[in-house]
N, C-alpha and C. Protein backbone atom coordinates (compact mmCIF):
# COMPACT_ATOMS: atom_id res chain seq x y z
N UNK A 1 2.18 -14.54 -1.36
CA UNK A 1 3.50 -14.18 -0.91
C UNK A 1 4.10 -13.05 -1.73
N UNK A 2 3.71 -13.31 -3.22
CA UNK A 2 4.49 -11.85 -4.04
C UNK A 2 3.40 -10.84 -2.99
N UNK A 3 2.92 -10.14 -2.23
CA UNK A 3 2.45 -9.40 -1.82
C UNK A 3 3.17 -8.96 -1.08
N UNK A 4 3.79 -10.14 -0.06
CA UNK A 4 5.00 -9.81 1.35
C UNK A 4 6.30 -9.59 0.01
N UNK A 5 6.40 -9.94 -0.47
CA UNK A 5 7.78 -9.90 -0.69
C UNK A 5 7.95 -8.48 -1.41
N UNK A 6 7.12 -7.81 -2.09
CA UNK A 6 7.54 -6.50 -2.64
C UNK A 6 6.98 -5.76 -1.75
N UNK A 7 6.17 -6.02 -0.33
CA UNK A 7 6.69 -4.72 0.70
C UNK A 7 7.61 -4.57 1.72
N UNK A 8 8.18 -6.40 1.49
CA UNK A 8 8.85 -6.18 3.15
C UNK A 8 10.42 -6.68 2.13
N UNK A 9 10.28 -7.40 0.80
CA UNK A 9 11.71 -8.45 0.57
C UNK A 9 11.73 -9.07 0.53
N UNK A 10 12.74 -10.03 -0.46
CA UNK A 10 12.70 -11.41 -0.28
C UNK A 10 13.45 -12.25 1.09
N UNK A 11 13.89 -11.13 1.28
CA UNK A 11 14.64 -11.89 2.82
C UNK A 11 13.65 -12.46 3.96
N UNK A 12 12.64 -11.51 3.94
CA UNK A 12 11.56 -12.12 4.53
C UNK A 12 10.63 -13.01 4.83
N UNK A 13 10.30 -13.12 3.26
CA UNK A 13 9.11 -14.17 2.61
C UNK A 13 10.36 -15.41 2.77
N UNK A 14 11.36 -15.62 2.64
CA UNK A 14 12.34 -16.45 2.68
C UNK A 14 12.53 -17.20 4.27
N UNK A 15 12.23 -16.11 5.19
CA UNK A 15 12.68 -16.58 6.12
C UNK A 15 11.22 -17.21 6.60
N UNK A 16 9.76 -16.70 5.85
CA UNK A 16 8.63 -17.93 6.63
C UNK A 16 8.39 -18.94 5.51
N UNK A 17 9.08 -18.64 4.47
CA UNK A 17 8.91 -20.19 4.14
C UNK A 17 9.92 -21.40 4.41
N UNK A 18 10.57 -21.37 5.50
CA UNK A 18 11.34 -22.14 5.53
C UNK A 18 10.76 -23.32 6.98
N UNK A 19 11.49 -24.36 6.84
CA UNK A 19 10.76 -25.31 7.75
C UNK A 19 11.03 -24.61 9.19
N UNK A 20 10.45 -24.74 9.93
CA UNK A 20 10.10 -24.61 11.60
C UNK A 20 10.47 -23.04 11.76
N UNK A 21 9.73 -22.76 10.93
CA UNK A 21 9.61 -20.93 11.42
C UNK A 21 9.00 -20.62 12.42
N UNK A 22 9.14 -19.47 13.22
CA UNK A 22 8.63 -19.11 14.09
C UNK A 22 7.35 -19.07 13.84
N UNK A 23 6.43 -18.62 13.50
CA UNK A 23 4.79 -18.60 12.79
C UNK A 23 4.12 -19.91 12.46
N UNK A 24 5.43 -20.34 12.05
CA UNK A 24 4.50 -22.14 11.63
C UNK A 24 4.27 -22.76 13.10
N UNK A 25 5.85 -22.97 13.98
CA UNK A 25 6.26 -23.65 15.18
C UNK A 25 4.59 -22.93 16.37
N UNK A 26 4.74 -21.81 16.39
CA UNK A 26 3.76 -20.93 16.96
C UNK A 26 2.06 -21.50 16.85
N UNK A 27 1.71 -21.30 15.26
CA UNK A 27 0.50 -22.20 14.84
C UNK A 27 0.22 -23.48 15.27
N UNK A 28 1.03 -24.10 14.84
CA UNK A 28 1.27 -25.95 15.05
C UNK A 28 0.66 -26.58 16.41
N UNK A 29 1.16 -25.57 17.56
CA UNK A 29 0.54 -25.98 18.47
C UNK A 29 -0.99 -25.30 18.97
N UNK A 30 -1.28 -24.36 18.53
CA UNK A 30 -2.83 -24.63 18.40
C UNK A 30 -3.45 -24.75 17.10
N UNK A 31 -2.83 -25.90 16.68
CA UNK A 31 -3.55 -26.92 15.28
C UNK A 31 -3.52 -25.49 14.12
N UNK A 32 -2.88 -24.90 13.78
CA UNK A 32 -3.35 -24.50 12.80
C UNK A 32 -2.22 -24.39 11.63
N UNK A 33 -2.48 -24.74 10.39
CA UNK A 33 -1.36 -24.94 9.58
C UNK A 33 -1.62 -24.10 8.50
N UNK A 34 -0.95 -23.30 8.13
CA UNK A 34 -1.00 -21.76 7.23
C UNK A 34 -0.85 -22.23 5.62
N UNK A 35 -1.92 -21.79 5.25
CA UNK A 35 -1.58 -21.98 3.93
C UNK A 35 -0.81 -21.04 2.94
N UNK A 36 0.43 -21.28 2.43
CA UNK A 36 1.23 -20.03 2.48
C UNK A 36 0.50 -19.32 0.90
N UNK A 37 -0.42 -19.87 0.03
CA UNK A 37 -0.62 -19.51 -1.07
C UNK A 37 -1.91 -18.51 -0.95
N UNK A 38 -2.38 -18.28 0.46
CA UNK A 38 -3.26 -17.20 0.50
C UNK A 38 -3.08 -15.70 -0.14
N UNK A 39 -4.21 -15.21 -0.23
CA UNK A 39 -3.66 -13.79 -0.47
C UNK A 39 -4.25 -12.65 0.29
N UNK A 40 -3.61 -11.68 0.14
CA UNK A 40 -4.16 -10.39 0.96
C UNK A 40 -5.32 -10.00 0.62
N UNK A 41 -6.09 -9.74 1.37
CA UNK A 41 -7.74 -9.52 0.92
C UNK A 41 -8.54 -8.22 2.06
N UNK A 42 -9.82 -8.01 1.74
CA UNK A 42 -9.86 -6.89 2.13
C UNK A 42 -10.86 -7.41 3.15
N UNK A 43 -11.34 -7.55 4.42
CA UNK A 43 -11.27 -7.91 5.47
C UNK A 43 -12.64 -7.01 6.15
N UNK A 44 -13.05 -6.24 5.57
CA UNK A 44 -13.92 -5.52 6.31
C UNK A 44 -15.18 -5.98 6.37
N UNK A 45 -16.06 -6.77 5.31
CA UNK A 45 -17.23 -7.24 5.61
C UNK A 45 -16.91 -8.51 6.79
N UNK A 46 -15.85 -9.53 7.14
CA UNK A 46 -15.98 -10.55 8.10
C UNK A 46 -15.59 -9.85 8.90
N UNK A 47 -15.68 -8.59 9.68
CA UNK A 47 -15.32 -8.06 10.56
C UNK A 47 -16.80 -7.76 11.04
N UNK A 48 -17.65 -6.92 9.90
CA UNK A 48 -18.77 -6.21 10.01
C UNK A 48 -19.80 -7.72 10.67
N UNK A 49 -19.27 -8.95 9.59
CA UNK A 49 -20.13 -10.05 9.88
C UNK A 49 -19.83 -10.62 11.81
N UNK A 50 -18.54 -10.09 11.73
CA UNK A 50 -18.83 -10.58 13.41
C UNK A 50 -19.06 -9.48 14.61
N UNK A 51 -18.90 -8.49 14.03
CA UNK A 51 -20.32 -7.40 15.09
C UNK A 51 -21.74 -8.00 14.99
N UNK A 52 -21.90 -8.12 13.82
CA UNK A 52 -23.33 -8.75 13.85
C UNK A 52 -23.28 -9.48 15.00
N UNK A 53 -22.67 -10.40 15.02
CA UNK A 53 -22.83 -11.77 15.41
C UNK A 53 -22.88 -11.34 16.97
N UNK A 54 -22.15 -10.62 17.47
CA UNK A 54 -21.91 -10.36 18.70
C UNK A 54 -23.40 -9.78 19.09
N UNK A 55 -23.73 -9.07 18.25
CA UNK A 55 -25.05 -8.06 18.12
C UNK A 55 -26.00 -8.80 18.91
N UNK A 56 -26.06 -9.77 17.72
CA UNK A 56 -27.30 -11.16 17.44
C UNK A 56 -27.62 -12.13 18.06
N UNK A 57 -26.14 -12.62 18.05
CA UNK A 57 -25.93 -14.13 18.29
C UNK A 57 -24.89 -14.41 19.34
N UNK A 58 -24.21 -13.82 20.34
CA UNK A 58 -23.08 -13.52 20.90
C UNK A 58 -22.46 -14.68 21.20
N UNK A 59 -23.26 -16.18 21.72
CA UNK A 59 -22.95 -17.51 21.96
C UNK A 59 -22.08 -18.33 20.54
N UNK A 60 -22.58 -17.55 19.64
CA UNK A 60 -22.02 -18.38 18.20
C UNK A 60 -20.24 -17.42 17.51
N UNK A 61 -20.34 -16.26 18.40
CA UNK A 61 -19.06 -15.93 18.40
C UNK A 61 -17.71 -16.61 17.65
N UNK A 62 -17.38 -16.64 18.75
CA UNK A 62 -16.72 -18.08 19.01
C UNK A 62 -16.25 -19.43 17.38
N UNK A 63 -17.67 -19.48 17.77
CA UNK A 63 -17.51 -20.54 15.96
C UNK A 63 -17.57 -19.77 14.76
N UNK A 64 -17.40 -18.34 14.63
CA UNK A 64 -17.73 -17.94 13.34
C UNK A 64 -16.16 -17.72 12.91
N UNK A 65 -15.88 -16.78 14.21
CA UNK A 65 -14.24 -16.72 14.62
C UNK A 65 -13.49 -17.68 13.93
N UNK A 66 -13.64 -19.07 14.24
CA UNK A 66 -12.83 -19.94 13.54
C UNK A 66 -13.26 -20.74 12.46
N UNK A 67 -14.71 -20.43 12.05
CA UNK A 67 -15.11 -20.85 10.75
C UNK A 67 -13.62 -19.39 10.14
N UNK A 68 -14.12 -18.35 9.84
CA UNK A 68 -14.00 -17.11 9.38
C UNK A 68 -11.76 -17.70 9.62
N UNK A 69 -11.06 -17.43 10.59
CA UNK A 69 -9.70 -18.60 11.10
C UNK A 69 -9.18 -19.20 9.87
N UNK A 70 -9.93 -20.31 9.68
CA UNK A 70 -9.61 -21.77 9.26
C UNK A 70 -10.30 -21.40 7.40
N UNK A 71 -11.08 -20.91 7.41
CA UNK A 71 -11.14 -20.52 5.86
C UNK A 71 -10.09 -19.92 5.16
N UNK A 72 -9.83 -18.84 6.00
CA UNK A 72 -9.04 -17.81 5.32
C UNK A 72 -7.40 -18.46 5.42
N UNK A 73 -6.48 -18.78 6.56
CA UNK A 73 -5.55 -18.79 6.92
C UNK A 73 -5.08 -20.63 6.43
N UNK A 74 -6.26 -21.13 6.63
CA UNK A 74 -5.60 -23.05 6.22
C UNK A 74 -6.02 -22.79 5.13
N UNK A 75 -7.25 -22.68 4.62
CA UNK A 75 -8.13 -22.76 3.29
C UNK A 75 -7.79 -22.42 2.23
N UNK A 76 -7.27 -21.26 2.55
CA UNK A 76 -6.88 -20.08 1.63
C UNK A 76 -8.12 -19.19 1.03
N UNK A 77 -9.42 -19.32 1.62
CA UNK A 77 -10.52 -18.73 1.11
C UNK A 77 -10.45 -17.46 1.05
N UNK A 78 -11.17 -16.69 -0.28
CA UNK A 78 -11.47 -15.58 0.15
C UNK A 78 -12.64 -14.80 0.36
N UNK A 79 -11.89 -14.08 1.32
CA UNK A 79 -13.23 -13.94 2.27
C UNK A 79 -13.64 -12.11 1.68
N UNK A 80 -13.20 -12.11 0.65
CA UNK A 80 -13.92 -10.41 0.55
C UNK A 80 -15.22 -11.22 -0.35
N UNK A 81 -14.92 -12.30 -0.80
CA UNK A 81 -16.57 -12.56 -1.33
C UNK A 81 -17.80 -13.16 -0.49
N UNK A 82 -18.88 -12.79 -0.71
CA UNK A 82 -20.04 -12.46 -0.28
C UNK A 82 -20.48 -14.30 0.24
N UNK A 83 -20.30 -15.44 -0.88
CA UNK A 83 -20.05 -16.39 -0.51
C UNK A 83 -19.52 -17.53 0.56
N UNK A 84 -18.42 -16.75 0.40
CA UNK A 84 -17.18 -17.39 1.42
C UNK A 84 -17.83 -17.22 2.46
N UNK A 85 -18.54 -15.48 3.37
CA UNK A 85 -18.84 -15.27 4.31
C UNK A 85 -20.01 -15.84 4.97
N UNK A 86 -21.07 -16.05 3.73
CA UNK A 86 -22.50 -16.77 4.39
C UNK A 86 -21.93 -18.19 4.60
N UNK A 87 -21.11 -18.76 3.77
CA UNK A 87 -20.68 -19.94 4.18
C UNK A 87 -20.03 -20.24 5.56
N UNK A 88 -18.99 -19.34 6.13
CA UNK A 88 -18.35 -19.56 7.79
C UNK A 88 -19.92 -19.20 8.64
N UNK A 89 -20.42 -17.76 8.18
CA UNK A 89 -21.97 -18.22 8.88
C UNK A 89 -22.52 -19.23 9.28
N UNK A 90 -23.15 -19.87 7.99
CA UNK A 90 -23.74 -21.75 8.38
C UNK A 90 -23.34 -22.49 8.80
N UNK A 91 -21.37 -22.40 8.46
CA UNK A 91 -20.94 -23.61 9.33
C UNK A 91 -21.21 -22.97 10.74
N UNK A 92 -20.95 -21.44 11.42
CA UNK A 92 -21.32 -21.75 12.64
C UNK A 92 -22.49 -21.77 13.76
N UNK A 93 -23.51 -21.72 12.54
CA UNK A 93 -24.90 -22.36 13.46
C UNK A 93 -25.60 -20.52 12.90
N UNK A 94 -24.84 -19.72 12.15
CA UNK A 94 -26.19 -18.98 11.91
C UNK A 94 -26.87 -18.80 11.11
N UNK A 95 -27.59 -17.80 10.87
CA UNK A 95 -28.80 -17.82 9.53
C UNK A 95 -28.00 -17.36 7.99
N UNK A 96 -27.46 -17.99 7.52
CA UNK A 96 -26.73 -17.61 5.94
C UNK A 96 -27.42 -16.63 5.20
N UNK A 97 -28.85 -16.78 5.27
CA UNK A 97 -29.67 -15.67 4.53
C UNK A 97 -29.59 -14.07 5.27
N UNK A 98 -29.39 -14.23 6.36
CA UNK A 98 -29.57 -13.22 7.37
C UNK A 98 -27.74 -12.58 7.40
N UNK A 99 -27.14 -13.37 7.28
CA UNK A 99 -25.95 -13.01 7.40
C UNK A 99 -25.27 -12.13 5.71
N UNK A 100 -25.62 -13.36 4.34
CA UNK A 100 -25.74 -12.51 3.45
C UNK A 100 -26.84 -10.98 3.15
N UNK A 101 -27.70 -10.91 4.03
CA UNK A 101 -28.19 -9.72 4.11
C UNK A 101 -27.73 -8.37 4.44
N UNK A 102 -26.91 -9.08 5.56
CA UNK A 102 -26.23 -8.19 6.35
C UNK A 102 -24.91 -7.61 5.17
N UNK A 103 -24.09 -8.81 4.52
CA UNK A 103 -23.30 -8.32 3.87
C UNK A 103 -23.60 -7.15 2.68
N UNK A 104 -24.92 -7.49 1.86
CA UNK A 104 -25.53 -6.39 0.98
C UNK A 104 -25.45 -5.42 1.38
N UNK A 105 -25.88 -5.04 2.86
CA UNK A 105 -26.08 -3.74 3.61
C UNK A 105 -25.20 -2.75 3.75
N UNK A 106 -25.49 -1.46 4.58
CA UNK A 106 -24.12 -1.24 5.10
C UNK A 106 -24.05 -0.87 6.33
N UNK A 107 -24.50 -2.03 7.35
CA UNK A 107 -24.98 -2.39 8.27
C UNK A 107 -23.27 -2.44 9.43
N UNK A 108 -23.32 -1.42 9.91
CA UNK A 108 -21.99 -2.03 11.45
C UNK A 108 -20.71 -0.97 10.34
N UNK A 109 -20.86 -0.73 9.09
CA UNK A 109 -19.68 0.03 8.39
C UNK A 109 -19.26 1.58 9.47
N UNK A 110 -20.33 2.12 9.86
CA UNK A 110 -19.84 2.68 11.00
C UNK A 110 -18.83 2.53 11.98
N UNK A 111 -19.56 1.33 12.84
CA UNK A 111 -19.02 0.79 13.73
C UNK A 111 -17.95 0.52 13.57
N UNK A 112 -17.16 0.04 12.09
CA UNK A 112 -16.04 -0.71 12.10
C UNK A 112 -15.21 0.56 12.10
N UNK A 113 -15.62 1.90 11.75
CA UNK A 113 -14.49 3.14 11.14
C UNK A 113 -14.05 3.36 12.96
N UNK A 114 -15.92 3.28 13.68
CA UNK A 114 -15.06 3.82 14.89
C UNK A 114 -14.23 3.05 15.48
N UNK A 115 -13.95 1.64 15.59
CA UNK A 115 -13.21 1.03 16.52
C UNK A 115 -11.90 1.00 15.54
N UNK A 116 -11.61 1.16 14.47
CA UNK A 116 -10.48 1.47 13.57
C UNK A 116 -9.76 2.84 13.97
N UNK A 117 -10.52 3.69 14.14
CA UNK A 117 -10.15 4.96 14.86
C UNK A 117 -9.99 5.10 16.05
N UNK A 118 -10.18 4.33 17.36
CA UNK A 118 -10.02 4.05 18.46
C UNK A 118 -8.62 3.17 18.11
N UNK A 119 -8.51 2.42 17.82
CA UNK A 119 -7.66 1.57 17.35
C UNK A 119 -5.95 2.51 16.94
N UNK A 120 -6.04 3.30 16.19
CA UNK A 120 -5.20 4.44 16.03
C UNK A 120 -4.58 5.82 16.97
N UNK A 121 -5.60 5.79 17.33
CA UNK A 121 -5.77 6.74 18.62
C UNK A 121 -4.59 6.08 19.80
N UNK A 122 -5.50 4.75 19.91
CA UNK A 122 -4.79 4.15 20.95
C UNK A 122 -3.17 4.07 20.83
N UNK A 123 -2.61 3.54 19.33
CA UNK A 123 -1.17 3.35 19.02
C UNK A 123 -0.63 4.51 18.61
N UNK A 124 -1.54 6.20 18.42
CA UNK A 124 -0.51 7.27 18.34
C UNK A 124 -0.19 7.40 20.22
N UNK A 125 -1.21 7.41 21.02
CA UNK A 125 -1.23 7.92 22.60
C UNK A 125 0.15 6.71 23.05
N UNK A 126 0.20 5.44 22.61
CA UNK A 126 1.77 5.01 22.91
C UNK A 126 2.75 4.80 22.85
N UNK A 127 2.54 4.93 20.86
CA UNK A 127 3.80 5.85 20.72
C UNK A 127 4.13 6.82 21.14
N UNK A 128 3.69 8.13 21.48
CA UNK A 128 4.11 9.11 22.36
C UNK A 128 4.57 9.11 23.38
N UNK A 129 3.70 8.29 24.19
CA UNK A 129 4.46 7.95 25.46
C UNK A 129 5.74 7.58 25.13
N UNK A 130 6.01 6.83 24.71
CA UNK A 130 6.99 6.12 24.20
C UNK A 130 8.39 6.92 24.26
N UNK A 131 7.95 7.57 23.26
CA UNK A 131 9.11 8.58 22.37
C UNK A 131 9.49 9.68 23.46
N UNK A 132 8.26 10.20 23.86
CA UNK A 132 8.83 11.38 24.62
C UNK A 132 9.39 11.00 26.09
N UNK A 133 8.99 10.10 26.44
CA UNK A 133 9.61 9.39 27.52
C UNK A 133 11.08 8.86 27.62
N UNK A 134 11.57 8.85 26.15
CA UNK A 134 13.06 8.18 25.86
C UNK A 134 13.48 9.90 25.59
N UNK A 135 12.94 10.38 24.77
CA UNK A 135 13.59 11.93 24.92
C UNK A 135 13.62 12.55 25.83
N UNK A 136 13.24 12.75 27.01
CA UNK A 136 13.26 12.60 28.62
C UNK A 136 14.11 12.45 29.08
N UNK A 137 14.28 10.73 28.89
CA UNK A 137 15.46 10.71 29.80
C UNK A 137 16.97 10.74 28.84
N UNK A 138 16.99 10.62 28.05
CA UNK A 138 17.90 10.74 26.87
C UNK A 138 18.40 12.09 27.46
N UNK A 139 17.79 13.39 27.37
CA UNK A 139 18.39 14.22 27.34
C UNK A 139 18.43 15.33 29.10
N UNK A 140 18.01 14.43 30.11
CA UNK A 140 17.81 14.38 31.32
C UNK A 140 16.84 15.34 31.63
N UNK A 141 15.92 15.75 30.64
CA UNK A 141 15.17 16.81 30.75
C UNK A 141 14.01 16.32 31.62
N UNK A 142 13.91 17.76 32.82
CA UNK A 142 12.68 17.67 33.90
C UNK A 142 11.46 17.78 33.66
N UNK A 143 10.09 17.75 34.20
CA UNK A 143 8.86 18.10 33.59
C UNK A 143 9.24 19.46 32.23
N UNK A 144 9.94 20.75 33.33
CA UNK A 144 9.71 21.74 32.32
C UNK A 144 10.50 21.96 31.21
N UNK A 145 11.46 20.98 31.07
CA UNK A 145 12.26 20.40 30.11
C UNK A 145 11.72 19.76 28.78
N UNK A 146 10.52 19.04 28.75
CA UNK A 146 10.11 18.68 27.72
C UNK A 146 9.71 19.47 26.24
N UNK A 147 10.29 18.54 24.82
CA UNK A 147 9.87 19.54 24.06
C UNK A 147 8.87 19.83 23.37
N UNK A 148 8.62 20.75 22.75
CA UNK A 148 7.25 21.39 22.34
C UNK A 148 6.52 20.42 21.59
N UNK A 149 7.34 19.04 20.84
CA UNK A 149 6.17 17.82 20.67
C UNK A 149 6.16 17.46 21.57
N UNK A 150 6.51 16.84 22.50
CA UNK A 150 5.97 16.74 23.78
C UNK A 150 5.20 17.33 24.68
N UNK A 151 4.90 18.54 24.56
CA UNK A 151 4.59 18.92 25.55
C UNK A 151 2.80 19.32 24.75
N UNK A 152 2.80 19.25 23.45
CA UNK A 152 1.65 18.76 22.43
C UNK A 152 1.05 17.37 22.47
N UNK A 153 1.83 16.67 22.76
CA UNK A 153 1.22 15.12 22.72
C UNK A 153 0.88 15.06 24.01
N UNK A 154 0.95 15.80 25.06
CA UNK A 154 0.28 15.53 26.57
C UNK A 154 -1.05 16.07 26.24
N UNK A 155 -0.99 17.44 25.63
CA UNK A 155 -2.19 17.67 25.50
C UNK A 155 -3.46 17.07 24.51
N UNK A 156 -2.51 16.54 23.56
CA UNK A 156 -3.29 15.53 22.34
C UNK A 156 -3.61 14.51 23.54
N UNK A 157 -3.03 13.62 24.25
CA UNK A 157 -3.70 12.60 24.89
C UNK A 157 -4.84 13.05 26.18
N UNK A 158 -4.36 14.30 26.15
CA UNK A 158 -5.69 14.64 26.99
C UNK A 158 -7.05 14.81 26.14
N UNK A 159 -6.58 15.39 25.35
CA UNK A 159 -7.62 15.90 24.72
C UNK A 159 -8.69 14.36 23.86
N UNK A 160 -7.49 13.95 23.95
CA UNK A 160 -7.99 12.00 22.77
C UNK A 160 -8.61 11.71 24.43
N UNK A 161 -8.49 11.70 25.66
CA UNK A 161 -8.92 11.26 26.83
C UNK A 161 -10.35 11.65 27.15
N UNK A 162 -10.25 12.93 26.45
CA UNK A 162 -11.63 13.85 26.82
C UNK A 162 -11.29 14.41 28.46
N UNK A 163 -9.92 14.95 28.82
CA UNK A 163 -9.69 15.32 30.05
C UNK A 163 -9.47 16.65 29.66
N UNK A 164 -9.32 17.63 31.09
CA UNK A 164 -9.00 18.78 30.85
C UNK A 164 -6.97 19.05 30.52
């Protein structure tokens, strides 16, 4: 929690630790109860570990998901160690040796930059929409009305589209 609280405040961290927060009330009903003493951790090998999985194993999905869930978020595990991860592995039916292999590697680290970058892409193309669409009508301006960031971010989303 000192993590939330010196980026967001104590008003914050205040308001989910209190009984029937929105996040707890939210969890509760699909069983899951937050352990608030977790900490922020760096997330990229159980990401890499479930491309694998999809890769590999696509049926075991599913259970690694909430091995990987229920470690991190009830448990409080952490999951940037190499451990933690072969462990949600085995519990969900896959090869621990094969999976810590994978973690040594740098196996899917690609993969993860591109869908991180797709991922960005996607939330600058709607923020734009967004924005220039309220500056639009905000200032009742017609197609040839729009301004020169705007009329840049049509072409950035074409261009992020791969259109002419």
């Amino acid at each position: 929690m000192e993590h939330l609280r010196a980026k967001y405040g104590p008003g914050v961290v205040a308001q989910f630790d209190r009984p029937g927060n929105p996040l707890d009330k939210a969890a509760s009903k699909v069983g899951i109860t937050f352990n608030k003493n977790r900490r922020i951790i760096r997330t990229a090998d159980s990401h890499r570990l479930v491309e694998w999985c999809k890769a590999t194993a696509p049926q075991r999905q599913d259970g690694l998901i909430e091995a990987l869930f229920k470690a991190y978020f009830e448990d409080g595990k952490d999951l940037s160690q190499r451990a933690e991860l072969v462990a949600c592995a085995d519990a969900s039916g896959l090869d621990g040796a094969a999976a810590g292999a994978l973690i040594d590697s740098q196996v899917y680290r690609a993969r993860l930059l591109d869908l991180a970058l797709a991922a960005v892409l996607t939330l600058a193309r709607t923020l734009l929409r967004s924005t220039c669409g309220r500056w639009r009508r905000k200032r009742g301006a017609g197609r040839g009305g729009a301004s020169a960031a705007c009329r840049s971010s049509s072409s950035t989303r074409r261009a992020v589209a791969g259109t002419p």
